[in-house]
Protein backbone atom coordinates (compact mmCIF):
# COMPACT_ATOMS: atom_id res chain seq x y z
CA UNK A 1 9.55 -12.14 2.18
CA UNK A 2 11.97 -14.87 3.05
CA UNK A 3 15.50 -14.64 3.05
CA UNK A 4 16.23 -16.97 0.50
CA UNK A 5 13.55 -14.15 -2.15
CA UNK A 6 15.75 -11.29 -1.48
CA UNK A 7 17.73 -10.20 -4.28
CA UNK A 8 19.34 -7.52 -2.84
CA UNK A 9 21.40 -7.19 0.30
CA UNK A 10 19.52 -5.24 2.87
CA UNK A 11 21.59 -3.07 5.77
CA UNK A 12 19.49 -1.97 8.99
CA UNK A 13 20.48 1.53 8.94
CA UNK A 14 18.49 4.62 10.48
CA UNK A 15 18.24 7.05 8.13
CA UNK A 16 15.39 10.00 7.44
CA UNK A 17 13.21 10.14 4.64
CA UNK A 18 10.27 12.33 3.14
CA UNK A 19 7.30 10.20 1.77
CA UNK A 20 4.30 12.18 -0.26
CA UNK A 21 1.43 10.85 0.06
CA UNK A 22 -1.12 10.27 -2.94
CA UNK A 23 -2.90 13.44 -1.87
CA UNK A 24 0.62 15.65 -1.96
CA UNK A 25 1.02 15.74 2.33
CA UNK A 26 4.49 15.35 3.17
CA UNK A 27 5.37 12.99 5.90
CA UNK A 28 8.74 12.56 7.66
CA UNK A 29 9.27 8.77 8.19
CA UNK A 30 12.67 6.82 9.45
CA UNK A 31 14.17 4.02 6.94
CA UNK A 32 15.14 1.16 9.41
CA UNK A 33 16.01 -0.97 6.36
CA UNK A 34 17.22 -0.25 3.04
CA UNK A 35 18.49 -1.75 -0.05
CA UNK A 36 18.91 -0.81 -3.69
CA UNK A 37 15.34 -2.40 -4.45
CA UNK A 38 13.68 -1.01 -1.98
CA UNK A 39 13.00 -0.15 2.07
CA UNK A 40 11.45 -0.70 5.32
CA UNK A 41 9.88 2.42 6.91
CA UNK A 42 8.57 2.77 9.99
CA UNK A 43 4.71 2.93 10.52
CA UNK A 44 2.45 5.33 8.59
CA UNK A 45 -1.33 5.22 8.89
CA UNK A 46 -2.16 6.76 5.60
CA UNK A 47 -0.19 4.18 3.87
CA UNK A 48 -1.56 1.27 2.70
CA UNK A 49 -0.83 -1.90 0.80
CA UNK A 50 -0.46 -1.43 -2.89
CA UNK A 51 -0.17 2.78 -2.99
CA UNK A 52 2.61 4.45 -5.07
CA UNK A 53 3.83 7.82 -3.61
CA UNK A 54 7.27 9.89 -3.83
CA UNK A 55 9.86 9.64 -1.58
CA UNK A 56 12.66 11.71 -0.93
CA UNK A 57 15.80 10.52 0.59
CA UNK A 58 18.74 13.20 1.65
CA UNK A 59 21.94 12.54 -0.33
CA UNK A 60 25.41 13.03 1.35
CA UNK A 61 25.78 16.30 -0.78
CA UNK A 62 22.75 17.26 1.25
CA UNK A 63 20.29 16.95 -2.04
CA UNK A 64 17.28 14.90 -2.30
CA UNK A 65 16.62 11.73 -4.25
CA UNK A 66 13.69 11.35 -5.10
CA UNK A 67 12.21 7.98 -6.17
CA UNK A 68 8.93 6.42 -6.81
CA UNK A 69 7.32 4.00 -4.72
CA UNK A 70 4.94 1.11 -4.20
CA UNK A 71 3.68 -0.13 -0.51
CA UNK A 72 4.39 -4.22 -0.63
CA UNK A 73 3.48 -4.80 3.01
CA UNK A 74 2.59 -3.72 6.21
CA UNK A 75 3.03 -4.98 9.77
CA UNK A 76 0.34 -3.63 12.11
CA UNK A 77 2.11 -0.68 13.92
CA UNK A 78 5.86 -1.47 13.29
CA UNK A 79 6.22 -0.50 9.55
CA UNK A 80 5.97 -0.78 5.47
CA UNK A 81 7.98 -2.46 3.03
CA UNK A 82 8.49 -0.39 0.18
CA UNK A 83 9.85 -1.51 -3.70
CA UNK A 84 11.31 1.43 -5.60
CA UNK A 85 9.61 1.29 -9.02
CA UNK A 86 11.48 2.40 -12.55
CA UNK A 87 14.80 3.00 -10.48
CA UNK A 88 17.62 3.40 -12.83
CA UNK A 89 21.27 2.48 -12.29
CA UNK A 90 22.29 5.99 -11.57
CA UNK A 91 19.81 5.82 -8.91
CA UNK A 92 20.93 2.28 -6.94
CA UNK A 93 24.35 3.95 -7.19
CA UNK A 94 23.04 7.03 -5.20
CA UNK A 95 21.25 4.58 -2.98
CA UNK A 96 24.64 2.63 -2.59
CA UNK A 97 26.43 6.21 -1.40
CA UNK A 98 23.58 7.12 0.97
CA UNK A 99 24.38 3.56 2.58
CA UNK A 100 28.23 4.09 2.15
CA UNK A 101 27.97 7.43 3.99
CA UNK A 102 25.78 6.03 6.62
CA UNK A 103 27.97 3.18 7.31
CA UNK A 104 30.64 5.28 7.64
CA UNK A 105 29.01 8.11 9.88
CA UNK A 106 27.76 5.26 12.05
CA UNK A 107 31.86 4.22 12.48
CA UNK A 108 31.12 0.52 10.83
CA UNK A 109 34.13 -0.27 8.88
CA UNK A 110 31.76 -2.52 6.30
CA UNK A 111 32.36 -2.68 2.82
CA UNK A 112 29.40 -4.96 1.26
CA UNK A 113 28.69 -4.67 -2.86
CA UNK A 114 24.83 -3.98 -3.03
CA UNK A 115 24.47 -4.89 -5.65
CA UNK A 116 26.05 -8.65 -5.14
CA UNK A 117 23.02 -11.05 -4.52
CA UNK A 118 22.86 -11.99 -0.57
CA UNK A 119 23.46 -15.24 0.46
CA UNK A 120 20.59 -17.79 0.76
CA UNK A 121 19.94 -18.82 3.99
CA UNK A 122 19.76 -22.12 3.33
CA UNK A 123 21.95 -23.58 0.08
CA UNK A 124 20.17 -25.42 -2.30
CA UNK A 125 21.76 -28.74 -1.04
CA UNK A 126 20.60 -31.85 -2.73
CA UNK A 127 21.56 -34.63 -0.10
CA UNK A 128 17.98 -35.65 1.81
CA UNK A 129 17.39 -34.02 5.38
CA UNK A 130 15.24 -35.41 8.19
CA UNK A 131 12.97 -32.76 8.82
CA UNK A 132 10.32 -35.25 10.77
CA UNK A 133 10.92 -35.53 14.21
CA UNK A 134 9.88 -38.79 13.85
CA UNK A 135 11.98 -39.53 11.23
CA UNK A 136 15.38 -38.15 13.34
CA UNK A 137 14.50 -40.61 16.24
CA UNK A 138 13.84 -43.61 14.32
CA UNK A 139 17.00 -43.57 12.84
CA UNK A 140 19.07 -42.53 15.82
CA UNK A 141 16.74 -46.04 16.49
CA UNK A 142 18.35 -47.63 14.15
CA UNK A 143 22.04 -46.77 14.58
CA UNK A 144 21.85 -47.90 18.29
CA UNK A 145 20.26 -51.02 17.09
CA UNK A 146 23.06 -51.68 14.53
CA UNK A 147 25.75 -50.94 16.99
CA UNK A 148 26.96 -48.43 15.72
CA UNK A 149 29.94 -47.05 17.75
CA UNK A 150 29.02 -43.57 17.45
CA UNK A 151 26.41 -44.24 20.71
């Protein structure tokens, strides 16, 4: 997913988890990423693209949240990007004190709104670019041609 599809900010935050798998088997996994949409856990072999399973997520208060989930991606041996399905707004707020609690544990004196949309990582800017190669020499070309101080 590219920057620019995100519509939450993410924060790359390690922080423990409990994922059951389709069959009930508990695995303990690391969130490397996470957001109020969704995560990025590391690598689990009995995984795979498109399975929902339960996770659990330890609350500051030292509960568990548990949310449902759907398996978007996968790299090969580095991880799984997980959407949280059906999450309510009581639940990104949970989500948003696990982070809070994290950041603050971790001594990062951060205070990001996740639920404000990130920034795109390139603006929508209508003004033509040179993106051809060919394109940027010709007119640098041109502007020596002209005589055009700026050479």
């Amino acid at each position: 997913m590219s920057l620019n599809q995100r519509q939450h900010i993410r924060f790359s935050l390690d922080i423990p988890a409990i994922i059951y798998t389709k069959y009930g088997e508990p695995l303990l996994v690391r969130l490397e990423q996470i957001s109020i949409g969704g995560c990025f856990t590391s690598w689990e072999d009995n995984v795979l693209i498109g399975d929902e399973f339960r996770m659990e997520i330890e609350l500051p208060n030292k509960n568990f949240l548990p949310l449902h989930c759907k398996a978007l991606y996968r790299f090969e041996h580095t991880g799984i990007g997980v959407r949280f399905l059906d999450i309510s707004q009581f639940e990104q707020e949970l989500i948003t004190q696990i982070i809070a609690n994290k950041l603050e544990v971790e001594g990062v004196p951060l205070q990001i709104d996740p639920f404000t949309p990130p920034p795109t990582f390139v603006a929508d800017d209508p003004s033509p670019r040179i993106t051809d190669i060919r394109q940027k020499r010709d007119a640098v070309l041109q502007r020596i041609m002209a005589g055009d101080d700026g050479f």
